[in-house]
Protein backbone atom coordinates (compact mmCIF):
# COMPACT_ATOMS: atom_id res chain seq x y z
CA UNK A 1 234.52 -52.91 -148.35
CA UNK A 2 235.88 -55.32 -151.42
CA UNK A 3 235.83 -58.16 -148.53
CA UNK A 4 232.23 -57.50 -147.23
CA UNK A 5 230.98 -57.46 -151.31
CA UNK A 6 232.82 -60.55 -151.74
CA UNK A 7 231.26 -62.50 -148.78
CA UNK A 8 227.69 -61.39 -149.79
CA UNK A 9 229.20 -62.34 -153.55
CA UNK A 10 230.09 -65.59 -151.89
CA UNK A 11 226.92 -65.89 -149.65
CA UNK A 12 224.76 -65.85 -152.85
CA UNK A 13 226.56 -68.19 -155.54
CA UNK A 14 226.43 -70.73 -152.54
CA UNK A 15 223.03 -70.47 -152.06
CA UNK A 16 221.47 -69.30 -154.74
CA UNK A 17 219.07 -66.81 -153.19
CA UNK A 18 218.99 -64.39 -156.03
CA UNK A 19 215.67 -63.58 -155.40
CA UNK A 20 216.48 -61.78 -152.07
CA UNK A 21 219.32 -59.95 -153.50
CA UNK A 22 216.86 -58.50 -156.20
CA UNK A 23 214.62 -57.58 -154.10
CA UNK A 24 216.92 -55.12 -152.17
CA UNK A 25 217.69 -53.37 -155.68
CA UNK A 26 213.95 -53.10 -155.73
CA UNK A 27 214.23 -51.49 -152.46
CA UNK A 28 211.19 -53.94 -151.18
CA UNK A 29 212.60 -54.84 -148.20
CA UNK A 30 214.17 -51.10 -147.42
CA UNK A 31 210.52 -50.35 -146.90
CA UNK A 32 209.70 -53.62 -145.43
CA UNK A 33 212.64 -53.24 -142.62
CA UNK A 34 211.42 -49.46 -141.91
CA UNK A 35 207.96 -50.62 -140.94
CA UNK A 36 209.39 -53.58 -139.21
CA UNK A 37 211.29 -51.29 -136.94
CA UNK A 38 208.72 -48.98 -136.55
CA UNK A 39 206.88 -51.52 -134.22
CA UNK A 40 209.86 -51.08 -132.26
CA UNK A 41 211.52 -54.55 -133.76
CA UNK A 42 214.91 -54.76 -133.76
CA UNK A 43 217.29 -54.20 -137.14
CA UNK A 44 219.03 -57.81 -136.39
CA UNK A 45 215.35 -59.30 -136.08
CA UNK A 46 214.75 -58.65 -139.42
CA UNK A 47 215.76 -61.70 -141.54
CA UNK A 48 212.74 -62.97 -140.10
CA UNK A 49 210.74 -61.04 -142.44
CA UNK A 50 212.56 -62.13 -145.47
CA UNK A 51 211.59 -64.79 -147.91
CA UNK A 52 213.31 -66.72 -147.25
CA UNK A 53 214.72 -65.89 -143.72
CA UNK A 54 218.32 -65.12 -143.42
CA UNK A 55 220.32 -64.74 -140.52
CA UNK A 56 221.08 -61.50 -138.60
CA UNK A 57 224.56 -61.31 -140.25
CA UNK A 58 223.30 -61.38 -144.22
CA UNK A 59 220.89 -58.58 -142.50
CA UNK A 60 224.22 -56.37 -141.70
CA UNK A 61 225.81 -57.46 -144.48
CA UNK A 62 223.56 -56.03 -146.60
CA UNK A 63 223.59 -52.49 -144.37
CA UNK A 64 227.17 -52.86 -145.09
CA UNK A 65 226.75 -53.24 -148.80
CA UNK A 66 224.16 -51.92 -149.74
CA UNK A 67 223.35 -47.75 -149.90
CA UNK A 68 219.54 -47.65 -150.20
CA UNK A 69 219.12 -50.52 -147.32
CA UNK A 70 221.66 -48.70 -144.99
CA UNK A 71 219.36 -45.40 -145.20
CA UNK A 72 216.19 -47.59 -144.52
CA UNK A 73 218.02 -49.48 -141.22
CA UNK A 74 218.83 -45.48 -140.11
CA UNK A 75 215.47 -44.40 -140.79
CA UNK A 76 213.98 -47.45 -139.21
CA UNK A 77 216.35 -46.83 -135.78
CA UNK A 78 214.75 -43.65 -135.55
CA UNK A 79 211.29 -45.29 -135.29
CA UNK A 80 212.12 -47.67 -133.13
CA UNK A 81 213.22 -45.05 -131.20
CA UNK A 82 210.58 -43.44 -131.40
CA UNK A 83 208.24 -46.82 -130.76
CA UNK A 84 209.87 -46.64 -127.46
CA UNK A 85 209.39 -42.97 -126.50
CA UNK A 86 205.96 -44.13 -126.98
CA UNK A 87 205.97 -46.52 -124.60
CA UNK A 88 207.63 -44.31 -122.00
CA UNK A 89 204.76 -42.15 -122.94
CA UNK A 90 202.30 -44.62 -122.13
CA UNK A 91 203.12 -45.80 -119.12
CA UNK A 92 203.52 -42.37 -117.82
CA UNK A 93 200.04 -41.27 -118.62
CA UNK A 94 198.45 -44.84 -117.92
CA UNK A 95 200.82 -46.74 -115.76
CA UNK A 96 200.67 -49.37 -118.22
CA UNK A 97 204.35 -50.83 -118.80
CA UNK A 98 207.32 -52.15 -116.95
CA UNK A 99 209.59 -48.99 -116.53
CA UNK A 100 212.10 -50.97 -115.67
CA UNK A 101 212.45 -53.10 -118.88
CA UNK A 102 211.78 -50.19 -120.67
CA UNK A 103 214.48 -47.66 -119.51
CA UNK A 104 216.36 -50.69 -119.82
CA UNK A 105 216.08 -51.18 -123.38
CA UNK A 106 216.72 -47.31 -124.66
CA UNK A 107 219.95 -47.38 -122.26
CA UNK A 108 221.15 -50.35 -123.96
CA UNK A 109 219.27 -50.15 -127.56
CA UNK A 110 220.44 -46.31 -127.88
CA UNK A 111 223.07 -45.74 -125.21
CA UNK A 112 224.52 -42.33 -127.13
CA UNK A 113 220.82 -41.05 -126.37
CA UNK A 114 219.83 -42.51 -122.80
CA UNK A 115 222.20 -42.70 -120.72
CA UNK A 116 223.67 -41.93 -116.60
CA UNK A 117 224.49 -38.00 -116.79
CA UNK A 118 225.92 -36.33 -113.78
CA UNK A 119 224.19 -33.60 -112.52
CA UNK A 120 224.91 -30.10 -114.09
CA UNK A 121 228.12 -29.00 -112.23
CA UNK A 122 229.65 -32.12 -111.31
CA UNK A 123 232.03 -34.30 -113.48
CA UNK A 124 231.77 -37.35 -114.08
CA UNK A 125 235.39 -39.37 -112.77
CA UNK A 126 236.57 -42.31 -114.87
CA UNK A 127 238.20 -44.48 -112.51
CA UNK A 128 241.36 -46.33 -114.24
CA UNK A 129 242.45 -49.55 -112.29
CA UNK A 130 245.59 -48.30 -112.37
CA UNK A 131 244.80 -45.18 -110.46
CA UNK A 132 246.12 -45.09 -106.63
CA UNK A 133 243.58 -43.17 -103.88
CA UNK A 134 245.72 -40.31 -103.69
CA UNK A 135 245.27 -39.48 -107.54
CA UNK A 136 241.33 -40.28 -107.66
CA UNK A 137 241.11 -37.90 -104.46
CA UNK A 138 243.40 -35.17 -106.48
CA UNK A 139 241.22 -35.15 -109.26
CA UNK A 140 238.06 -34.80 -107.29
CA UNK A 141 236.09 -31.20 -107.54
CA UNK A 142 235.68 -30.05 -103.81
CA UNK A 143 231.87 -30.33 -103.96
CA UNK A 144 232.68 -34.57 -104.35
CA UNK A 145 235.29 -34.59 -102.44
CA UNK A 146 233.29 -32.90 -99.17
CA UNK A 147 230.45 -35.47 -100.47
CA UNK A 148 232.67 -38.33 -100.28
CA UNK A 149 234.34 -37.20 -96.67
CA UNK A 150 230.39 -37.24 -95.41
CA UNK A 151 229.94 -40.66 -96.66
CA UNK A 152 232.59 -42.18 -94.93
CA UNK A 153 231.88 -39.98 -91.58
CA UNK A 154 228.47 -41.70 -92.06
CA UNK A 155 229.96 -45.19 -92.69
CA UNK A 156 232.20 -45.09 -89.97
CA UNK A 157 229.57 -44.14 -87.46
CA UNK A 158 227.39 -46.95 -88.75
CA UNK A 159 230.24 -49.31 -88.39
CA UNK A 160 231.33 -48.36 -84.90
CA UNK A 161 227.41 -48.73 -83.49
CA UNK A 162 227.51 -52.08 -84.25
CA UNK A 163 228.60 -54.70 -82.16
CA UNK A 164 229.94 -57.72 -84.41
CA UNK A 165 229.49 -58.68 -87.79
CA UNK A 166 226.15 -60.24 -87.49
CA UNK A 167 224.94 -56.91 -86.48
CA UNK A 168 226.33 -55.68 -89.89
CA UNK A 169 224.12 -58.06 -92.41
CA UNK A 170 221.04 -57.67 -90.30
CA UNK A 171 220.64 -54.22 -90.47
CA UNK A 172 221.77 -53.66 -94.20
């Protein structure tokens, strides 16, 4: 922590911009960055709010240093959140929306809350690169394992009907 208070130390000796640092003691711009993200901005968008605008690093900086703006950015991630729910929302009652961009953006804006689950019973196997065939198939539950034996009985079918490889990328 003593090397993140020195750099925003450092950051404002160099450039002077006291009057931004004051007004996070204020907590002005705790408020301003909750109802920034509650339009669904972004926390690192945020020095584009500030007068004057700072980069997205003096943004985290200040998370980093600073109590009172650390609780706003939390608060504010929950609206944004929230801003996207919304959307969700939306385009499920309306059809107005890209679903695509916006599952996209709550699996990668909040991947601990939207993410690929495996259905109830099944596990989830984390393949290592490192891991031979016969190890993957050991630690396979019998229900993926019968799964997986069907997909290549499929594959292998599919493979022998077809008479060369041009066969192969036509019918794909």
């Amino acid at each position: 922590l003593g090397g993140s208070i020195d750099s925003v130390a450092t950051q404002y000796i160099l450039t002077m911009d006291f009057p931004s640092l004051r007004k996070l003691q204020e907590k002005e711009y705790c408020e301003k960055l909750v109802e920034w993200m509650k339009k669904g901005n972004s926390f690192y968008t945020f020095g584009t709010q500030c007068d004057p605008p700072v980069c997205w690093d003096t943004v985290r900086e200040w998370a980093n240093t600073h109590p009172d703006f650390s609780v706003a950015k939390k608060i504010g991630r929950t609206y944004e959140m929230k801003w996207w729910d919304d959307c969700q929302r939306k385009l499920s009652a309306t059809g107005e929306g890209n679903a695509t961009a916006i599952i996209w953006a709550q699996k990668n804006k909040f991947p601990a809350h939207y993410k690929e689950r495996a259905p109830k019973g099944q596990q989830q196997i984390q393949l290592n690169a490192n891991m031979d065939v016969k190890q993957l198939i050991a630690t396979m539950p019998p229900e993926q394992l019968a799964a997986l034996v069907c997909a290549i009985e499929e594959k292998t079918k599919y493979l022998e009907g077809a008479s060369s490889a041009s066969d192969l990328s036509e019918t794909k």
